[in-house]
PDB file of N, CA and C in Angstrom:
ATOM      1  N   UNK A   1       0.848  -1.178   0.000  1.00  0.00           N
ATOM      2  CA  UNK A   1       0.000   0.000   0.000  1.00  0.00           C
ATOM      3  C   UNK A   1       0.890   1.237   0.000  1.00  0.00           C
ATOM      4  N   UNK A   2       0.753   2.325  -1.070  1.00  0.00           N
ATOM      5  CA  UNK A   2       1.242   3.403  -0.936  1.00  0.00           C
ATOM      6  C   UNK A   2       1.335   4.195  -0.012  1.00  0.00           C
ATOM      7  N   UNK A   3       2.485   4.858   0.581  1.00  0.00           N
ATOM      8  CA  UNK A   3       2.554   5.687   1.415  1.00  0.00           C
ATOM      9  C   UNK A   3       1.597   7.270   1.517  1.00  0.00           C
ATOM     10  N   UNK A   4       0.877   7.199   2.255  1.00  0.00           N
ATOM     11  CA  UNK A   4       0.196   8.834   1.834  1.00  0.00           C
ATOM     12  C   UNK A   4       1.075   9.752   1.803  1.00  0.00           C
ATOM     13  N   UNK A   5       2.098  10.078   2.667  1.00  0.00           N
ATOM     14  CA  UNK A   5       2.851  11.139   2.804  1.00  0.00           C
ATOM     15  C   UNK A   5       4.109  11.100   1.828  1.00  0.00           C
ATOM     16  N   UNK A   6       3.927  10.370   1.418  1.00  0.00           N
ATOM     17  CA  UNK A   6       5.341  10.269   0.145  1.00  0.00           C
ATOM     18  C   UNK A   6       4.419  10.457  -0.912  1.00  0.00           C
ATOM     19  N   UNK A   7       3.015  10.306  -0.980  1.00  0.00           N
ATOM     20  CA  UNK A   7       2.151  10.459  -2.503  1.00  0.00           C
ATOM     21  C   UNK A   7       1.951  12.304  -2.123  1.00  0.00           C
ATOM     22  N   UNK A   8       1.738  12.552  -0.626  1.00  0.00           N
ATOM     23  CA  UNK A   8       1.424  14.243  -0.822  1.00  0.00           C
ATOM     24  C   UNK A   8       2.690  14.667  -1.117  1.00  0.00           C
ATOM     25  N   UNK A   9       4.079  14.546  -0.790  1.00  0.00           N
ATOM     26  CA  UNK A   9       5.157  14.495  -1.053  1.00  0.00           C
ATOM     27  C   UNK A   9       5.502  15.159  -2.499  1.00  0.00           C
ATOM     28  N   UNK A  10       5.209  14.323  -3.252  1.00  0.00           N
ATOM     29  CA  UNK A  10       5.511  14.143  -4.991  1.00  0.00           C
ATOM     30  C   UNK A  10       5.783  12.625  -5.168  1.00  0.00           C
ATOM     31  N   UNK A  11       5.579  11.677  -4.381  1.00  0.00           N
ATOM     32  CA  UNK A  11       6.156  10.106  -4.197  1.00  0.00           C
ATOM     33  C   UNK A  11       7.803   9.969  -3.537  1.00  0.00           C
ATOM     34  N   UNK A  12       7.725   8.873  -3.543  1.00  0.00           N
ATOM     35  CA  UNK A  12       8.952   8.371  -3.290  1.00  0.00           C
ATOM     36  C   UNK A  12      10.149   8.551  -3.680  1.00  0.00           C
ATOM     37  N   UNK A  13      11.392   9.441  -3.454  1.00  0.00           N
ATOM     38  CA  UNK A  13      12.206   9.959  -3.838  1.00  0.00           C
ATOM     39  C   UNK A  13      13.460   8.934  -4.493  1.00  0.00           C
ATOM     40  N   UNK A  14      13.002   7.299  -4.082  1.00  0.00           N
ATOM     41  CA  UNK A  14      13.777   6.144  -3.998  1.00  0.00           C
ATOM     42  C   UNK A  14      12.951   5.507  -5.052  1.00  0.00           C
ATOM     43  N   UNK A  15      11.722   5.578  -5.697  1.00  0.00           N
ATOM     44  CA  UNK A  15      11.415   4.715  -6.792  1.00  0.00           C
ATOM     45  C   UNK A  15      12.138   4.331  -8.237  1.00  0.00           C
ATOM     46  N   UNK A  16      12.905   6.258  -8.112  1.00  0.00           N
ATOM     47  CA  UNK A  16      13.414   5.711  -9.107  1.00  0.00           C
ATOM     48  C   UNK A  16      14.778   5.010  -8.984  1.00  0.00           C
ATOM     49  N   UNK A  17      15.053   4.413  -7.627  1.00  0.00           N
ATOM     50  CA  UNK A  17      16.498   3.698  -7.671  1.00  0.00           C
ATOM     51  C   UNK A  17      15.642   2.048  -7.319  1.00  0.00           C
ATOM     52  N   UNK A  18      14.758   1.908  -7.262  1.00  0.00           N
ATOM     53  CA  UNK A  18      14.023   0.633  -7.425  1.00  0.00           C
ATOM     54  C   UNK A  18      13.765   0.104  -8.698  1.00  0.00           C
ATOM     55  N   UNK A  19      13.681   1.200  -9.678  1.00  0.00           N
ATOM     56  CA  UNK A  19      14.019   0.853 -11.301  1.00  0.00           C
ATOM     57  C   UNK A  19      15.312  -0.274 -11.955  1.00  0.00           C
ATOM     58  N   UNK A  20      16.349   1.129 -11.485  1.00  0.00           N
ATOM     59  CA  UNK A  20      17.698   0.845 -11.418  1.00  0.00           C
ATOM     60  C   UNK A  20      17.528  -0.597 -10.990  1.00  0.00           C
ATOM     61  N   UNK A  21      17.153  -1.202  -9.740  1.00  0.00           N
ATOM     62  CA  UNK A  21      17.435  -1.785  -8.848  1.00  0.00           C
ATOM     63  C   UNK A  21      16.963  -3.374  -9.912  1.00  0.00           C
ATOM     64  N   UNK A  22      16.081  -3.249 -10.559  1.00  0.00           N
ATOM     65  CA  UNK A  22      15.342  -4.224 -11.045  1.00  0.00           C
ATOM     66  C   UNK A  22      16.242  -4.320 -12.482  1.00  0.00           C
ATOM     67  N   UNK A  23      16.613  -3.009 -13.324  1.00  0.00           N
ATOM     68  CA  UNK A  23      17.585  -3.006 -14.478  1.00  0.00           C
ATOM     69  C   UNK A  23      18.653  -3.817 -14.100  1.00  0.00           C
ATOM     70  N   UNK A  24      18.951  -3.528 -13.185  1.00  0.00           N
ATOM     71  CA  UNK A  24      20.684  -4.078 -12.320  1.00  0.00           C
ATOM     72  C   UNK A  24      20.579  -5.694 -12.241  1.00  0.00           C
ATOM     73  N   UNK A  25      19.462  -5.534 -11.675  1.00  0.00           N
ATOM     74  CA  UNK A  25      19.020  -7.596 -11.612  1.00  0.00           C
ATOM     75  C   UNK A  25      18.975  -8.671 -12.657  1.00  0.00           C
ATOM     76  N   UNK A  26      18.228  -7.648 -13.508  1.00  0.00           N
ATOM     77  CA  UNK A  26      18.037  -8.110 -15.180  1.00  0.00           C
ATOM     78  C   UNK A  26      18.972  -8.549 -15.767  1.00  0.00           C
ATOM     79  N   UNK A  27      20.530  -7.778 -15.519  1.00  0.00           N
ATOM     80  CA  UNK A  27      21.631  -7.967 -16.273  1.00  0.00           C
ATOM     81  C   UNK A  27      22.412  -8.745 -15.546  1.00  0.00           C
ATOM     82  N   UNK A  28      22.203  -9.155 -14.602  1.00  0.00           N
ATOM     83  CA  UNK A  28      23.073 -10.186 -14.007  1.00  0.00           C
ATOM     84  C   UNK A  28      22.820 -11.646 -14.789  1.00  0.00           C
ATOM     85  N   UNK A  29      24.203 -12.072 -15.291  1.00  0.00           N
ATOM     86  CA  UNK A  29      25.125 -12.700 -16.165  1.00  0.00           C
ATOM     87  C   UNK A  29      26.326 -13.750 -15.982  1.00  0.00           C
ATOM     88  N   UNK A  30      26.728 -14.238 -17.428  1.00  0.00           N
ATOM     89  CA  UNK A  30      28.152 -14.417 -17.414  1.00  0.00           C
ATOM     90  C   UNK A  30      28.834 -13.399 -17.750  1.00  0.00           C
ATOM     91  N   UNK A  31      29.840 -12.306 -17.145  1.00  0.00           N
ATOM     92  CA  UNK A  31      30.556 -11.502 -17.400  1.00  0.00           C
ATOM     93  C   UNK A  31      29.940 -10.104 -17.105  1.00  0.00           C
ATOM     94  N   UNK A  32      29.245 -10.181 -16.283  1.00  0.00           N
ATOM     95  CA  UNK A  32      28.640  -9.481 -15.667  1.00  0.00           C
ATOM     96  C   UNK A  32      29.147  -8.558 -14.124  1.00  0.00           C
ATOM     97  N   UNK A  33      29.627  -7.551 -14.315  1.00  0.00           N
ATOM     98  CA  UNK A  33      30.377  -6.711 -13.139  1.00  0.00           C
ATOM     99  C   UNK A  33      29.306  -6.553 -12.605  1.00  0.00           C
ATOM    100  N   UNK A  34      29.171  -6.405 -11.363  1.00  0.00           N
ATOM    101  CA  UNK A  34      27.993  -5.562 -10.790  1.00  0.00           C
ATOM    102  C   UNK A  34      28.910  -4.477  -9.906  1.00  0.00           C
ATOM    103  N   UNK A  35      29.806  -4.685  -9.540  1.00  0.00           N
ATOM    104  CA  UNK A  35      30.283  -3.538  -8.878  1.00  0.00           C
ATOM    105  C   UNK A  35      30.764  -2.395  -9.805  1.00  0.00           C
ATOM    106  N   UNK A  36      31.416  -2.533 -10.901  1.00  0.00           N
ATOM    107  CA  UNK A  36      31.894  -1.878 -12.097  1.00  0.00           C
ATOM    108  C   UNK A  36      30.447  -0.850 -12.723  1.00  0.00           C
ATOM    109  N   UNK A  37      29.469  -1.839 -13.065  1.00  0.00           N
ATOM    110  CA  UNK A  37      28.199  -1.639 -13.161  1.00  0.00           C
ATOM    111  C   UNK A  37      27.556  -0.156 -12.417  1.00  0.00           C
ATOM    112  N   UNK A  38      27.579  -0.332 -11.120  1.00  0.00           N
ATOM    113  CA  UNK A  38      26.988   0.415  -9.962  1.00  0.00           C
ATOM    114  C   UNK A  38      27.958   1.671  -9.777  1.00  0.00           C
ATOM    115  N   UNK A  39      29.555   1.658  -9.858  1.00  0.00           N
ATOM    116  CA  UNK A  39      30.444   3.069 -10.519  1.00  0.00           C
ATOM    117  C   UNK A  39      30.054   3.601 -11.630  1.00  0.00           C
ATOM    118  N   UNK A  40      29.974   2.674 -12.399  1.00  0.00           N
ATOM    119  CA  UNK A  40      29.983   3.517 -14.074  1.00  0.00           C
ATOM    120  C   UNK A  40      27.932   4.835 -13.783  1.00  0.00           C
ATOM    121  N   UNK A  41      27.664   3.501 -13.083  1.00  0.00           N
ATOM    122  CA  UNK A  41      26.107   4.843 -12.816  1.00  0.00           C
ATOM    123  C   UNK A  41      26.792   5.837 -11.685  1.00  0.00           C
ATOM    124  N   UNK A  42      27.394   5.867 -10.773  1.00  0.00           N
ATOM    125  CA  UNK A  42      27.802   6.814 -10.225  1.00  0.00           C
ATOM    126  C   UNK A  42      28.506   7.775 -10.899  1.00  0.00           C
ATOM    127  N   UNK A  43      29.403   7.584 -11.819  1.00  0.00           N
ATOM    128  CA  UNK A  43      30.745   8.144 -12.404  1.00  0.00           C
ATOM    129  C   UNK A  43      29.877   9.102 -13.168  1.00  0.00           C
ATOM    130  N   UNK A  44      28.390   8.531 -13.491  1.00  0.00           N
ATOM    131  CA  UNK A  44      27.695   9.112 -15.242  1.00  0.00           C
ATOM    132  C   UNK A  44      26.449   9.845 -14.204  1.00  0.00           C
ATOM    133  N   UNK A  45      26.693   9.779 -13.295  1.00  0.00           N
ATOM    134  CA  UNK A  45      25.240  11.204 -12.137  1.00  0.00           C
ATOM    135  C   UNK A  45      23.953   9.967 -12.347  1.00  0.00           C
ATOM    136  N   UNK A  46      23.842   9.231 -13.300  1.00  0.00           N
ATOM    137  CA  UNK A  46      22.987   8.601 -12.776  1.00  0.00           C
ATOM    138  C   UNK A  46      21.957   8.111 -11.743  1.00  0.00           C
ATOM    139  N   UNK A  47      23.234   7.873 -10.303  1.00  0.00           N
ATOM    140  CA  UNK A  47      23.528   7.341  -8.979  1.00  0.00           C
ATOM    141  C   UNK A  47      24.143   8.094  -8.623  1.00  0.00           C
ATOM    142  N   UNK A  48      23.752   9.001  -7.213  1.00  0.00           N
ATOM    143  CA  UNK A  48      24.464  10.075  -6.020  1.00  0.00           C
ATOM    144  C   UNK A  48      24.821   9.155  -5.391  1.00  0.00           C
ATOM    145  N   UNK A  49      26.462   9.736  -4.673  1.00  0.00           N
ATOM    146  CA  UNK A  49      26.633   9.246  -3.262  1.00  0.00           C
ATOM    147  C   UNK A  49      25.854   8.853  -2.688  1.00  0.00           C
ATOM    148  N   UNK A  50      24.536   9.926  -2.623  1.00  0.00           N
ATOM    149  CA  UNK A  50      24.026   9.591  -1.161  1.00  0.00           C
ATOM    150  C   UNK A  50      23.159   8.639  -1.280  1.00  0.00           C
ATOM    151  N   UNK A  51      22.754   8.071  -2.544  1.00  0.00           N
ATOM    152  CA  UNK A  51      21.663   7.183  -2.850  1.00  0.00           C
ATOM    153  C   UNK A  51      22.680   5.635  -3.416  1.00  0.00           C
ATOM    154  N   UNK A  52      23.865   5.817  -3.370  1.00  0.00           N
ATOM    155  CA  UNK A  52      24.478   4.240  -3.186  1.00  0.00           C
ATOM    156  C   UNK A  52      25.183   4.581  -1.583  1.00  0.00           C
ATOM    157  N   UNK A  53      25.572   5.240  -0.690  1.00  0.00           N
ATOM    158  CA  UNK A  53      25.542   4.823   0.770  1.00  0.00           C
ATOM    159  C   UNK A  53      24.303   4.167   0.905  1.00  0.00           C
ATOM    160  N   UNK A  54      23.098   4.691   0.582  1.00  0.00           N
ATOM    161  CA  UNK A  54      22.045   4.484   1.154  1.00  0.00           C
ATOM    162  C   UNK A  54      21.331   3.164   1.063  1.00  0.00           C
ATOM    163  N   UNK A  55      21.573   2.609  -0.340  1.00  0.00           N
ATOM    164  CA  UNK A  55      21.384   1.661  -0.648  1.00  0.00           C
ATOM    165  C   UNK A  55      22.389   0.379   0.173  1.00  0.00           C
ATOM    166  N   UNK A  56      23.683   0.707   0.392  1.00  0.00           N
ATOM    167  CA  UNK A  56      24.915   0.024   0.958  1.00  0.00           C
ATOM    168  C   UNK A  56      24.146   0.039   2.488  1.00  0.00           C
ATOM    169  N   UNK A  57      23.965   0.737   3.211  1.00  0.00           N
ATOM    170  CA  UNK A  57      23.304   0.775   4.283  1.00  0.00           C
ATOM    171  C   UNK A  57      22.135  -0.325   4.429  1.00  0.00           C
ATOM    172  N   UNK A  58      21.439   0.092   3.529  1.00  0.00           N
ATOM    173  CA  UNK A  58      19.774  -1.257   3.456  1.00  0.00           C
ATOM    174  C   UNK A  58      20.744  -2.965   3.274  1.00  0.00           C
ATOM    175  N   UNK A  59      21.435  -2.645   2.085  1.00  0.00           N
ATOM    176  CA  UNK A  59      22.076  -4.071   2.201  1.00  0.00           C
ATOM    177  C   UNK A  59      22.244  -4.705   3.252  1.00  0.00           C
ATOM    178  N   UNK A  60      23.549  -3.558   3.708  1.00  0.00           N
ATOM    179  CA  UNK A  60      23.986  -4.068   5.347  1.00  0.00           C
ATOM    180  C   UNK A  60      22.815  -4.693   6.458  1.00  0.00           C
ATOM    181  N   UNK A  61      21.675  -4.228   6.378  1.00  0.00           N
ATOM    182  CA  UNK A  61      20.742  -3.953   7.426  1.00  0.00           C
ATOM    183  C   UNK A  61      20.358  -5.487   6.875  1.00  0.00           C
ATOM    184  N   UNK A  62      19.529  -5.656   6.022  1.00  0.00           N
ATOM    185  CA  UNK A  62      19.193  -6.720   5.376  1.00  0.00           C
ATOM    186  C   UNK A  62      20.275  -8.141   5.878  1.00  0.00           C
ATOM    187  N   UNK A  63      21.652  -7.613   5.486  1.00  0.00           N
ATOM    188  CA  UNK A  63      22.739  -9.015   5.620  1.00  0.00           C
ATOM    189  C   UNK A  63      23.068  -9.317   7.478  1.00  0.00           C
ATOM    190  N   UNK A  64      22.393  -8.427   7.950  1.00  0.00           N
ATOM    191  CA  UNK A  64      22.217  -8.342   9.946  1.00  0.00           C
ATOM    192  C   UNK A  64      21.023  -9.136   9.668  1.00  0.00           C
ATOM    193  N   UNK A  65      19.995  -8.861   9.326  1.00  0.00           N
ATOM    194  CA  UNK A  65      18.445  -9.786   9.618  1.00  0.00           C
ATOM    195  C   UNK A  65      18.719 -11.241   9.379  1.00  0.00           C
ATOM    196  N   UNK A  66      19.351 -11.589   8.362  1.00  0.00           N
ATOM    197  CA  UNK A  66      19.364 -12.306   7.370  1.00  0.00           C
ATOM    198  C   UNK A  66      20.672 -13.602   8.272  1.00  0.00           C
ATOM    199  N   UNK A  67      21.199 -12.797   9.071  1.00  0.00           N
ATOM    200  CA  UNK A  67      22.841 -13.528   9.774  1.00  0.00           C
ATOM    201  C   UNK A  67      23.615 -13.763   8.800  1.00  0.00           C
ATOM    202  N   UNK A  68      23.684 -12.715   7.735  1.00  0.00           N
ATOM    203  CA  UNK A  68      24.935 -12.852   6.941  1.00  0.00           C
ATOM    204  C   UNK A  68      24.912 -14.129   5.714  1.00  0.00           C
ATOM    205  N   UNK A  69      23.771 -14.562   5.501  1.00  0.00           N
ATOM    206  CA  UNK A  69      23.432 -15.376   4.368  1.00  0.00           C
ATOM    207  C   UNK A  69      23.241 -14.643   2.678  1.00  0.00           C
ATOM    208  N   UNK A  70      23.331 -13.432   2.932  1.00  0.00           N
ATOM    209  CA  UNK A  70      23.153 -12.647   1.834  1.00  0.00           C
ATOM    210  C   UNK A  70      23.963 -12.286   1.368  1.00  0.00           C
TER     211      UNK A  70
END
């Protein structure tokens, strides 16, 4: 269910790195960088700092719930 206050907002300021997030998945491969991948969108403004800490952060949080199976 949508958030009300992120829809009075203008939405979710993170949907569009849930895009990304699903593009990124798609291309996973043989020969497939994902870390190379995730610079080259930083390097090109694509991806801010503050929205791959942020994402690095959820990981982290996720690989604590998870006991490091992720």
């Amino acid at each position: 269910m949508p958030n009300p206050l992120f829809n009075a907002l203008g939405g979710d300021p993170m949907s569009g790195l849930m895009q990304q997030v699903e593009q990124f998945k798609s291309r996973f491969g043989a020969g497939f960088n994902p870390q190379q991948y995730v610079m080259n969108m930083v390097n090109n403004g694509q991806l801010t700092q503050q929205q791959l800490n942020y994402a690095q952060q959820k990981v982290q949080q996720v690989q604590r719930q998870m006991g490091g199976r992720f």
